[in-house]
N, C-alpha and C. Protein backbone atom coordinates (compact mmCIF):
# COMPACT_ATOMS: atom_id res chain seq x y z
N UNK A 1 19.47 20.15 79.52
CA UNK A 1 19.97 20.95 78.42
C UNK A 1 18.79 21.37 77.57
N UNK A 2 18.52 22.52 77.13
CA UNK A 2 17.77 23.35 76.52
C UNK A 2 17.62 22.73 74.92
N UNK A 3 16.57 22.77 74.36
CA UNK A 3 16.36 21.78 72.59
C UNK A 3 16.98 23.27 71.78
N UNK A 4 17.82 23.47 71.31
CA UNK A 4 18.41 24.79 70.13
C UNK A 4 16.93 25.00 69.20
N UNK A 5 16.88 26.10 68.93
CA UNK A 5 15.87 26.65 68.18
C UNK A 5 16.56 26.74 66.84
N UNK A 6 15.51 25.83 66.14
CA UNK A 6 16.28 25.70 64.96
C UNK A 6 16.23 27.23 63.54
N UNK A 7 17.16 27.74 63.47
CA UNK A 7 17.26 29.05 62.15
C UNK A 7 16.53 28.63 61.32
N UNK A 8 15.45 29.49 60.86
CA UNK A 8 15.02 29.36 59.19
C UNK A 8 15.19 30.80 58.45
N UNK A 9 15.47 30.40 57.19
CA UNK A 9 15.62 31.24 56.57
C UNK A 9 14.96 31.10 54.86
N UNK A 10 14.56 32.19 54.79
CA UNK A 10 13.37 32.25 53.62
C UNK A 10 14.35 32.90 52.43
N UNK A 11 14.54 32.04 51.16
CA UNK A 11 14.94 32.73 50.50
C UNK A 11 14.11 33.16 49.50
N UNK A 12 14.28 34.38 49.05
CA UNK A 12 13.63 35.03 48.14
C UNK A 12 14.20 34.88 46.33
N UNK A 13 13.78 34.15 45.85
CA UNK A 13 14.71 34.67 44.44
C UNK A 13 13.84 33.87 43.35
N UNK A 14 13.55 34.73 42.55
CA UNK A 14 12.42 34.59 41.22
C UNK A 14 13.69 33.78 40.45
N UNK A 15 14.71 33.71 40.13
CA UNK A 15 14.98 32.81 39.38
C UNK A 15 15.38 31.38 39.96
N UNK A 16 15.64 31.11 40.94
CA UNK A 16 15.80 29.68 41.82
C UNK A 16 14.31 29.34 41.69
N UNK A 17 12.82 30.39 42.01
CA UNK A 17 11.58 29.51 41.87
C UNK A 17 11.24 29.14 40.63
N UNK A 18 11.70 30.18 39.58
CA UNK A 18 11.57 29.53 38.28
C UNK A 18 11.99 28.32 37.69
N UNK A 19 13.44 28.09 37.89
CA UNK A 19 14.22 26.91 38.24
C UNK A 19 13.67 25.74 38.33
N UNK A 20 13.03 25.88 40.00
CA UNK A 20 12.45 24.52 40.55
C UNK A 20 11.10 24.43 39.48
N UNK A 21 10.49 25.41 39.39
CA UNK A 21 9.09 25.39 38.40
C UNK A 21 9.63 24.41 37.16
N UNK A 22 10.51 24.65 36.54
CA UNK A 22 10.77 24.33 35.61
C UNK A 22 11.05 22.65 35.34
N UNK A 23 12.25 22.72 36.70
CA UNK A 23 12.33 21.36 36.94
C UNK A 23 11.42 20.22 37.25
N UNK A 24 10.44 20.34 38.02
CA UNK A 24 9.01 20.26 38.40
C UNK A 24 8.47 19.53 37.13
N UNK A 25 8.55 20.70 36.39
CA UNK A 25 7.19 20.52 35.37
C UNK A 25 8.37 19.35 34.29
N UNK A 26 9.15 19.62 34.25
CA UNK A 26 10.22 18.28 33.51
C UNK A 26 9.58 17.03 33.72
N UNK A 27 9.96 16.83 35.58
CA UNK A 27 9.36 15.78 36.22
C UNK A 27 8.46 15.12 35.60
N UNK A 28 7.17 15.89 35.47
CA UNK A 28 6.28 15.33 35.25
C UNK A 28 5.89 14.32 34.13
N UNK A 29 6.97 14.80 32.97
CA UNK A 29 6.70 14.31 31.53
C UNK A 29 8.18 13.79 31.23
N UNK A 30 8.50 12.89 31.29
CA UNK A 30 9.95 12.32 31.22
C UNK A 30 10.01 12.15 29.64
N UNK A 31 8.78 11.65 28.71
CA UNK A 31 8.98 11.68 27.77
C UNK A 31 10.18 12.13 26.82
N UNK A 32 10.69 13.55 26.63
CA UNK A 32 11.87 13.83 25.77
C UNK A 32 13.20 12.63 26.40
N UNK A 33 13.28 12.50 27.44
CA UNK A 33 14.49 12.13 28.28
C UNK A 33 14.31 10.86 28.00
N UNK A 34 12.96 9.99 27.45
CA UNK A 34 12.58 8.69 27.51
C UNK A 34 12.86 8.38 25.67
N UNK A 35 12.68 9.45 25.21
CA UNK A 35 12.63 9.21 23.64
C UNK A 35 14.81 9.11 23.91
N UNK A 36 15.15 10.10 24.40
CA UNK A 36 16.54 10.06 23.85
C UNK A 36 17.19 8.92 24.23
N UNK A 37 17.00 8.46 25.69
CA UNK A 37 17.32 7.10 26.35
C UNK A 37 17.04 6.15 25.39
N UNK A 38 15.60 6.04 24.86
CA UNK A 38 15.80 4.67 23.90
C UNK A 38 16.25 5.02 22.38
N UNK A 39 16.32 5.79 22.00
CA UNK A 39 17.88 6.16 20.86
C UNK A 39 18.92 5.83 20.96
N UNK A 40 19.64 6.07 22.22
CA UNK A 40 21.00 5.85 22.64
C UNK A 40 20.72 4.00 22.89
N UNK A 41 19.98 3.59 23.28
CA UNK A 41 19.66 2.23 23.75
C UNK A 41 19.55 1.20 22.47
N UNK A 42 18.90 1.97 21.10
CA UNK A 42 18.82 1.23 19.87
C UNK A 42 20.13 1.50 19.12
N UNK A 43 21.16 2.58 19.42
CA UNK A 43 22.28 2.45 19.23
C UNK A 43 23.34 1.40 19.61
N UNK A 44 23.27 1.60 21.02
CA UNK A 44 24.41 0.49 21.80
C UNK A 44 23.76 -0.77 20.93
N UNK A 45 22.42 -1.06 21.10
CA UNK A 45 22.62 -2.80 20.14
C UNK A 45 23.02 -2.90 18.95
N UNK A 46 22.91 -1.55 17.98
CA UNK A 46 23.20 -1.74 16.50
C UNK A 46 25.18 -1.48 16.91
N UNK A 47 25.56 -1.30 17.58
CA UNK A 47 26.91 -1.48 18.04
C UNK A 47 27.55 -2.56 18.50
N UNK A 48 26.31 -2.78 19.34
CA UNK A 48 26.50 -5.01 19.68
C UNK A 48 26.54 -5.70 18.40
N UNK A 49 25.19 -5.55 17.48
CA UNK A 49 25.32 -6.06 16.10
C UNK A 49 26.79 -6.07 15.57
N UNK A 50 27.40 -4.73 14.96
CA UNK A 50 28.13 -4.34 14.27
C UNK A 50 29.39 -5.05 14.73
N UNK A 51 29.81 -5.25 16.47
CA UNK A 51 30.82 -5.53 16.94
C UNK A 51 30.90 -7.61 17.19
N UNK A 52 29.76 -7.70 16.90
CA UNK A 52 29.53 -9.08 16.97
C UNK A 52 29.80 -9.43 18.24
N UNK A 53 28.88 -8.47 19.36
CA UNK A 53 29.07 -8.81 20.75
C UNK A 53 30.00 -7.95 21.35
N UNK A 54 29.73 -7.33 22.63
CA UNK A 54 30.56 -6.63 23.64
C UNK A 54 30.22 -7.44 24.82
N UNK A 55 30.88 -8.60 25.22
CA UNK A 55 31.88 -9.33 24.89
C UNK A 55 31.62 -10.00 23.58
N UNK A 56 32.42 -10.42 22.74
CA UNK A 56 32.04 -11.08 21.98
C UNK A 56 31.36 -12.63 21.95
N UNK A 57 30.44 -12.49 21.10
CA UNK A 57 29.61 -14.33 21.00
C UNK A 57 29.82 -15.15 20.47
N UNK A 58 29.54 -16.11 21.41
CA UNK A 58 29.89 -17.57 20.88
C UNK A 58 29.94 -17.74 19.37
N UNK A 59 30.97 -17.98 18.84
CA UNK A 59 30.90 -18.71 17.14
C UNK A 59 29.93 -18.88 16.35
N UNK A 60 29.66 -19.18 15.91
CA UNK A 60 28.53 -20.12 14.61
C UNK A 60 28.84 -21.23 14.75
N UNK A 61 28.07 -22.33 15.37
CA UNK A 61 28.46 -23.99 15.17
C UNK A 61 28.67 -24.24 13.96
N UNK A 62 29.01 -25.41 13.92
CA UNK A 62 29.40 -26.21 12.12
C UNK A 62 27.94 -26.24 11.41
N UNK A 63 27.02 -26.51 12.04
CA UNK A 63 25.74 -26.91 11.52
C UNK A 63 25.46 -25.69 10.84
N UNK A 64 25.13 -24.72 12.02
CA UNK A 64 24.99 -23.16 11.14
C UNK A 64 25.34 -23.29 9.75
N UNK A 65 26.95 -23.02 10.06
CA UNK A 65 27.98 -22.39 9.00
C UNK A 65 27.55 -23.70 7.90
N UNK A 66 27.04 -24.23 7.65
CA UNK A 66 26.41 -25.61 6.58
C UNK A 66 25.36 -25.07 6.12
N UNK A 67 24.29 -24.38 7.29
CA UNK A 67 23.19 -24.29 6.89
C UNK A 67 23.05 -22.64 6.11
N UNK A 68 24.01 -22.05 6.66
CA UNK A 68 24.22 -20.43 5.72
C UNK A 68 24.78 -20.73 4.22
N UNK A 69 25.50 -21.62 4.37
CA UNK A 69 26.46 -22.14 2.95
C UNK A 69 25.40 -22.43 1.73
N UNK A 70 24.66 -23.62 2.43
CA UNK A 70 23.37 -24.42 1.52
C UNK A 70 22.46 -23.01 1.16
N UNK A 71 22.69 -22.28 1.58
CA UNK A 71 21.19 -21.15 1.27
C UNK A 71 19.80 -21.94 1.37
N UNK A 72 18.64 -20.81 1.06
CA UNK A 72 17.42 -21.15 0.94
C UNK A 72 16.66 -21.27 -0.22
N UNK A 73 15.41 -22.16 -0.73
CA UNK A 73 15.12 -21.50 -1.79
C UNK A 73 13.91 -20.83 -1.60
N UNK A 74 13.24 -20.00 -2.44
CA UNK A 74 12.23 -19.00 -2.50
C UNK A 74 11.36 -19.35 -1.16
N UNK A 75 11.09 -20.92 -1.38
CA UNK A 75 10.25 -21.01 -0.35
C UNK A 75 10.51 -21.74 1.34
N UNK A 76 11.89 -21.13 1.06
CA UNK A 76 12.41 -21.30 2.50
C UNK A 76 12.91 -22.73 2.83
N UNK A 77 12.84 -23.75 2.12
CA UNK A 77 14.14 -24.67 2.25
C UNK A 77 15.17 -24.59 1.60
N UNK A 78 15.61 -25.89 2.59
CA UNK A 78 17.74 -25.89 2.46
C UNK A 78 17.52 -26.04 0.63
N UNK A 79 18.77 -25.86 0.48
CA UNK A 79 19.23 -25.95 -1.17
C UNK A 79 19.99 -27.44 -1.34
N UNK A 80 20.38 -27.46 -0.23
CA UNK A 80 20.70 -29.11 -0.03
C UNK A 80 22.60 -28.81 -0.07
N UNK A 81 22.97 -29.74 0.17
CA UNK A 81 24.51 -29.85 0.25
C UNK A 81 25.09 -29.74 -1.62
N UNK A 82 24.24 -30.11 -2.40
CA UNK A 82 24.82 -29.88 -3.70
C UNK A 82 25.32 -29.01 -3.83
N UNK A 83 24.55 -27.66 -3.08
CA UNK A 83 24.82 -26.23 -3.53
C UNK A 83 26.25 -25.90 -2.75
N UNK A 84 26.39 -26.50 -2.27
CA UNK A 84 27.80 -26.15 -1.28
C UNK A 84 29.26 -27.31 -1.92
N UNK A 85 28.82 -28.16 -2.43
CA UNK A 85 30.33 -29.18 -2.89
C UNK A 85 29.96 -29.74 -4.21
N UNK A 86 31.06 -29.47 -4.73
CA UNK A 86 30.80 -29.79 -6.71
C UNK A 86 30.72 -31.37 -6.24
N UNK A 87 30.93 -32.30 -7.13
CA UNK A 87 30.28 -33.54 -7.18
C UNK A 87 31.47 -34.69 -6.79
N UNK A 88 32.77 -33.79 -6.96
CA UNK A 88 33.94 -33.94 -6.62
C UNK A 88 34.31 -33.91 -5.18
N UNK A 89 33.29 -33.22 -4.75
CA UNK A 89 33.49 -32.85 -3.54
C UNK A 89 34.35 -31.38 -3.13
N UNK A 90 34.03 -30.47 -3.73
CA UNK A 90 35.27 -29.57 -3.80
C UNK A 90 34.32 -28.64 -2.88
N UNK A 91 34.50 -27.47 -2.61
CA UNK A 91 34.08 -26.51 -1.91
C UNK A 91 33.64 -25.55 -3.35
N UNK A 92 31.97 -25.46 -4.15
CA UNK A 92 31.60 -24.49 -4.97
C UNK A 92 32.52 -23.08 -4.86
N UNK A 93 32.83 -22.00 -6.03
CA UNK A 93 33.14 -21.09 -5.30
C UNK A 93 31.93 -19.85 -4.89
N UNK A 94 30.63 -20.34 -5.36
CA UNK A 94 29.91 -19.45 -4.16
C UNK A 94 29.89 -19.54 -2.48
N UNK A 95 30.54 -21.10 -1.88
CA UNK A 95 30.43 -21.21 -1.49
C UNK A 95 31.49 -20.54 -0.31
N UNK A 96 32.73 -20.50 -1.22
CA UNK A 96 33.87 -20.06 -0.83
C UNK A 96 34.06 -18.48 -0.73
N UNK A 97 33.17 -17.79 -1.83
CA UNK A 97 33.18 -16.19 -1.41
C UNK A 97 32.68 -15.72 -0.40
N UNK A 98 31.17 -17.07 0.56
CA UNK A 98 30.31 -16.32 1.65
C UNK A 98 31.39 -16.61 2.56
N UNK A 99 32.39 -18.16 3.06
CA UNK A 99 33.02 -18.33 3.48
C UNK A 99 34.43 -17.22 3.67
N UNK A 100 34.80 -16.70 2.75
CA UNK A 100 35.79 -15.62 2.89
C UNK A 100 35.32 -14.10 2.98
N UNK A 101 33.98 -13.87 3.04
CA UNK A 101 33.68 -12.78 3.18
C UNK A 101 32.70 -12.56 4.75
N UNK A 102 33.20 -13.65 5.57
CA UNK A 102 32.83 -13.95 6.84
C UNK A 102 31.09 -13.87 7.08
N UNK A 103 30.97 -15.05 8.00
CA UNK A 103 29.54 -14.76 7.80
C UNK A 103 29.39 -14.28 9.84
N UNK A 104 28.20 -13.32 9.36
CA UNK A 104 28.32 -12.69 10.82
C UNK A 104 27.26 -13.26 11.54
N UNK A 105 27.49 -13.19 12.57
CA UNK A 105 27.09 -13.77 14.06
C UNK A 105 25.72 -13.29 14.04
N UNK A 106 24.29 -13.80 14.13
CA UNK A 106 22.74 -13.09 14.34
C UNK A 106 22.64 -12.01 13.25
N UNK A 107 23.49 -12.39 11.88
CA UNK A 107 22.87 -11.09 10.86
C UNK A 107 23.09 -11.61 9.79
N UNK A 108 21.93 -13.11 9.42
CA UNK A 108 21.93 -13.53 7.76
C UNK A 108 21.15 -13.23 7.22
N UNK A 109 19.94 -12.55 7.67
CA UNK A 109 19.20 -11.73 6.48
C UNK A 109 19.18 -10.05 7.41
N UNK A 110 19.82 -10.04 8.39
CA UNK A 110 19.52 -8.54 9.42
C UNK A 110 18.10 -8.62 10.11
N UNK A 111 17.13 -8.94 9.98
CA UNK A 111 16.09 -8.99 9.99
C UNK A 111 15.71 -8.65 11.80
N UNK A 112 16.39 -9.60 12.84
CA UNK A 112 16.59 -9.41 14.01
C UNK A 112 16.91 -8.12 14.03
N UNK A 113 18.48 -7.64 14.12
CA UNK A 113 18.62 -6.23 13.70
C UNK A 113 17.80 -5.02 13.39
N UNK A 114 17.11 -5.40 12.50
CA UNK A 114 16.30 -4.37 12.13
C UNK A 114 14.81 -4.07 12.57
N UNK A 115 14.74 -5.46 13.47
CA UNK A 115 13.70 -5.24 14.44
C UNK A 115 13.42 -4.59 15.77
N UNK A 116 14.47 -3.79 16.00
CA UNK A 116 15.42 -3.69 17.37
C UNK A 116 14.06 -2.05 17.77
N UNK A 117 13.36 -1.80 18.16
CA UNK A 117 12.62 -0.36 18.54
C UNK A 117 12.87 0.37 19.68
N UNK A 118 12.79 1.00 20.32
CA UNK A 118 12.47 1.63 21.21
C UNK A 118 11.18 2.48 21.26
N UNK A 119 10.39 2.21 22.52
CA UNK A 119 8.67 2.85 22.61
C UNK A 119 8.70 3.86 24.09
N UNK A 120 9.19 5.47 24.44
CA UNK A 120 9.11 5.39 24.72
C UNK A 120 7.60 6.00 25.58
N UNK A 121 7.66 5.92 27.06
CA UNK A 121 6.19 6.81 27.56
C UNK A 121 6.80 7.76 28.57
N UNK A 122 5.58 8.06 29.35
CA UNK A 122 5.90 8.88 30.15
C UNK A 122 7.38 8.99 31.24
N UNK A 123 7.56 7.80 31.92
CA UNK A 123 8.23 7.62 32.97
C UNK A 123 9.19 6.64 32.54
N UNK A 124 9.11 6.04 31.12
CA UNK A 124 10.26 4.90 30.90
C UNK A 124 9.88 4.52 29.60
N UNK A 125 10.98 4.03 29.59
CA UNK A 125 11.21 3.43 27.80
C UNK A 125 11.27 1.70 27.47
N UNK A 126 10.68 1.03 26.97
CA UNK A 126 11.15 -0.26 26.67
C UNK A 126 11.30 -0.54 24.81
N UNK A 127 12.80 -1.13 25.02
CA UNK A 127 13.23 -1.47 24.06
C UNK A 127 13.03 -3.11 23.88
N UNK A 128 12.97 -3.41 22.22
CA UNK A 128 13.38 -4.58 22.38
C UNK A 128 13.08 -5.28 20.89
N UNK A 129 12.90 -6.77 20.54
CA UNK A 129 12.09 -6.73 19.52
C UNK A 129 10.46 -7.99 19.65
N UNK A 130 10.30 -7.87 18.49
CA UNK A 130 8.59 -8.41 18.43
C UNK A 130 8.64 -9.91 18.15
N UNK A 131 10.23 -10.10 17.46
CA UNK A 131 10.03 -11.25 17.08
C UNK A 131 10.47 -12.52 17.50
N UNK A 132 9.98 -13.81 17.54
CA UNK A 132 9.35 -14.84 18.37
C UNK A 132 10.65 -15.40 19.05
N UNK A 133 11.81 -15.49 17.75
CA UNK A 133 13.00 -15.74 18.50
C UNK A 133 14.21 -14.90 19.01
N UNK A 134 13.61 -13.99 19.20
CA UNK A 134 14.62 -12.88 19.56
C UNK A 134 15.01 -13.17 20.91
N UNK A 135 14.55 -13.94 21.94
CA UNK A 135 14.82 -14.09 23.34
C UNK A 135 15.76 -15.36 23.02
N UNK A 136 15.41 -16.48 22.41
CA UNK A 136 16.77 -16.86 22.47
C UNK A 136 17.92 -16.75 22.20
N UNK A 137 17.55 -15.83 21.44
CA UNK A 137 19.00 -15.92 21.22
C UNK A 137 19.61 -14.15 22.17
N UNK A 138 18.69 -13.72 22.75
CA UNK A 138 19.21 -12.90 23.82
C UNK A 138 19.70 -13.16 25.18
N UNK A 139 19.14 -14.89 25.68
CA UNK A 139 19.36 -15.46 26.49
C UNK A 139 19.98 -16.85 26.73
N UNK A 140 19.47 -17.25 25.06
CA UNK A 140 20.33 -18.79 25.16
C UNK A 140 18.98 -19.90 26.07
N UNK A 141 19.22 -21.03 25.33
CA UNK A 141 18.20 -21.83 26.00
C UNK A 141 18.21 -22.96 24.63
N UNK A 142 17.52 -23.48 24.75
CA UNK A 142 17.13 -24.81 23.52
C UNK A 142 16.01 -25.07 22.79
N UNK A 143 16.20 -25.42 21.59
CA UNK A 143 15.19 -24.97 20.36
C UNK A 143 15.07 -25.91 19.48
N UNK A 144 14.44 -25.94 18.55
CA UNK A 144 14.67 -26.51 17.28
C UNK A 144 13.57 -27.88 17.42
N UNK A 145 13.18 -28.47 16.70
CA UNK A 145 12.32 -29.37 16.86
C UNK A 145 12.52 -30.20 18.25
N UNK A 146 11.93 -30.84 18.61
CA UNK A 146 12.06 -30.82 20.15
C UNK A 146 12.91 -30.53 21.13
N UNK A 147 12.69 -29.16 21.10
CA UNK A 147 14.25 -28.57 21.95
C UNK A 147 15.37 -29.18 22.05
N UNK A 148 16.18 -29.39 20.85
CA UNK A 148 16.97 -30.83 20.93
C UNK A 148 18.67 -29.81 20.62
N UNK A 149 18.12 -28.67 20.28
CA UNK A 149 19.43 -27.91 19.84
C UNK A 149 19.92 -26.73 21.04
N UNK A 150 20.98 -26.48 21.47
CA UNK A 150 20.97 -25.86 22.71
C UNK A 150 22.38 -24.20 21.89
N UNK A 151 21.07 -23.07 21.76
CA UNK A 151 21.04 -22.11 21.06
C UNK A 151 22.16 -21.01 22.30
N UNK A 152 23.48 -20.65 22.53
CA UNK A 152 24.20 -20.48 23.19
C UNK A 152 23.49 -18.33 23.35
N UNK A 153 23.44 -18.17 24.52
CA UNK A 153 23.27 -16.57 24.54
C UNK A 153 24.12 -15.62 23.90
N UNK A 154 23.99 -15.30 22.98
CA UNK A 154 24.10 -13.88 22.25
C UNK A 154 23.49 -12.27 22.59
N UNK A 155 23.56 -12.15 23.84
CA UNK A 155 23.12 -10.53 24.19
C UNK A 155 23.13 -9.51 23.27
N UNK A 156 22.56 -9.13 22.94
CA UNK A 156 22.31 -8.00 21.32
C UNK A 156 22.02 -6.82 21.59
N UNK A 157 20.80 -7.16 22.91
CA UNK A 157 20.49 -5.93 23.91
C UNK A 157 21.83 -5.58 24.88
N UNK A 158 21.57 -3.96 25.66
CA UNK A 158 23.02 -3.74 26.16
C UNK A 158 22.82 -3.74 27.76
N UNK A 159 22.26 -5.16 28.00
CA UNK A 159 22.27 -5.78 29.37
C UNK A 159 22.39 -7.06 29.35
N UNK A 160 23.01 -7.27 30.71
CA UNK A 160 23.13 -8.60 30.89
C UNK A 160 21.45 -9.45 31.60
N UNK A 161 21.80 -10.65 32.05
CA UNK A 161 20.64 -11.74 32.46
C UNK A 161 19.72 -11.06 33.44
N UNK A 162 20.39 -10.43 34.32
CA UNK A 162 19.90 -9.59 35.64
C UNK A 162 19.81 -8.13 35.30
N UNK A 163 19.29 -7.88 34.14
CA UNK A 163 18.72 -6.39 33.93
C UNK A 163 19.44 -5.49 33.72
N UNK A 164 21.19 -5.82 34.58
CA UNK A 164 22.15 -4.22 34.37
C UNK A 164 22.73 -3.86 32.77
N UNK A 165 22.52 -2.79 32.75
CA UNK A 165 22.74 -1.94 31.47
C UNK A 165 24.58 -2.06 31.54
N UNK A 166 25.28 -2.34 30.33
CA UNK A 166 26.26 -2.11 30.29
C UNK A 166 27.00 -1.06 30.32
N UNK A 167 28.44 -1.09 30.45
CA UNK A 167 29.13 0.08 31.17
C UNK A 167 28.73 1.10 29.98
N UNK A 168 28.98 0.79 28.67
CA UNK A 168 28.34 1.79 27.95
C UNK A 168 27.28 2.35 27.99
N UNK A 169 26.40 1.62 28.09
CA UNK A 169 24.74 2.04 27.94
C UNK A 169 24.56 2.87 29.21
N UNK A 170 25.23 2.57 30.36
CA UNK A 170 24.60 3.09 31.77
C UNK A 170 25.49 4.56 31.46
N UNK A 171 26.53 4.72 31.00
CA UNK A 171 27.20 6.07 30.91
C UNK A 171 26.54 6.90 29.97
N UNK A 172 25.77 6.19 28.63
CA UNK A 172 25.20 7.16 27.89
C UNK A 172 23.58 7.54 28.32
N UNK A 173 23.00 6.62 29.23
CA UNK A 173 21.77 6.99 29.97
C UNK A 173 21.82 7.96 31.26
N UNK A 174 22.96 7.87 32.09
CA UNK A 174 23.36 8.82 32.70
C UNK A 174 23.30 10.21 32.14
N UNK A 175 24.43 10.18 31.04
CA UNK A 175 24.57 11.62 30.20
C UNK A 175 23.35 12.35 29.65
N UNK A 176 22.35 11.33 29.55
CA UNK A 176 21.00 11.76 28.54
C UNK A 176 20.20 12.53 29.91
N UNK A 177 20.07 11.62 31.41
CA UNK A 177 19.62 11.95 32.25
C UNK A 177 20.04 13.70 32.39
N UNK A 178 21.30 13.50 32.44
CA UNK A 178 21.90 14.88 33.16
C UNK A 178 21.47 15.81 32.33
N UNK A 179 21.99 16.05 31.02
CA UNK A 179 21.57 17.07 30.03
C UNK A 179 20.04 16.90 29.97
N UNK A 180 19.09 16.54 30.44
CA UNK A 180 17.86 16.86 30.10
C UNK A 180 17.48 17.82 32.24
N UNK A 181 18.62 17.61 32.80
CA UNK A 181 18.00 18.27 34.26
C UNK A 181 18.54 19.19 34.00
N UNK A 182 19.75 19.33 33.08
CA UNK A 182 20.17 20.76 32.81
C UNK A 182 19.59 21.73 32.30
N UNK A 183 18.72 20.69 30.90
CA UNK A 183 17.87 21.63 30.39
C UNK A 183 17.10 22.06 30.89
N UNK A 184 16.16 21.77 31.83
CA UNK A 184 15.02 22.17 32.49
C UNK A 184 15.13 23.04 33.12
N UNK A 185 16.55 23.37 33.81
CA UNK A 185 16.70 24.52 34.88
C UNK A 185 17.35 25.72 34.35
């Protein structure tokens, strides 16, 4: 049997080469597509923040919720249990307004929160933050003077353990993808 000669056909058209030109030269500099990706990416966590977890996170242990109550003073120690029970033992009512005005999950001074960036470059973006305990409590693990306290994972970022972007995040990185190949062509 004879090999078929395969048809070619040359198309001609100044706006399909412009097109690909265009697309091309996109390629090269992902940058805009990398800045909007980590926008949408410092969103979804200030949405994790706000929602106190997508799924939601583990509680505040008792210890916490003691140690938010007691406050700090200027120079960063406890205030001690006085500050939390009259002498009677009653529940202060400062203690009772933080208590009824809920205290939220990874946001007693925001500080985590507000550390949250996105950097991006050419070909990709990394988000995240700078500060020392931000992984545990993105992953959970044990802390505290000799790792004696076991700090439960709170995901803040909008992935799980194994890198995948959540159903949100992957639909709004998709969308950012598409509208920037649109733009180009």
């Amino acid at each position: 049997m004879a090999e078929a000669t395969p048809i070619v056909i040359t198309i001609e058209s100044d706006a399909v080469e412009a097109a690909l030109d265009r697309l091309a030269r996109a390629a090269r500099d992902l940058r805009p597509a990398m800045r909007d990706i980590g926008g949408l990416l410092e969103k979804e966590t200030n949405d994790n923040f706000r929602a106190q977890g997508r799924p939601p996170w583990p509680q505040l242990s008792q210890a916490t919720i003691l140690n938010r109550l007691m406050g700090k003073t200027k120079d960063g120690k406890s205030k001690g249990i006085a500050s939390v029970l009259t002498k009677a033992g009653n529940l202060r009512a400062s203690a009772k307004r933080k208590l009824e005005g809920g205290l939220a999950i990874l946001q007693d001074t925001g500080v985590l929160r507000d550390s949250i960036r996105a950097h991006p470059g050419r070909d990709s973006v990394t988000v995240g933050s700078v500060l020392e305990y931000a992984a545990i409590h993105q992953f959970g693990g044990m802390a505290g003077r000799g790792k004696k306290v076991r700090i439960p994972a709170r995901p803040f970022l909008p992935v799980d353990k194994d890198g995948n972007l959540s159903s949100e995040a992957e639909r709004g990185v998709l969308a950012a993808i598409y509208d920037h190949l649109a733009e180009s062509v």
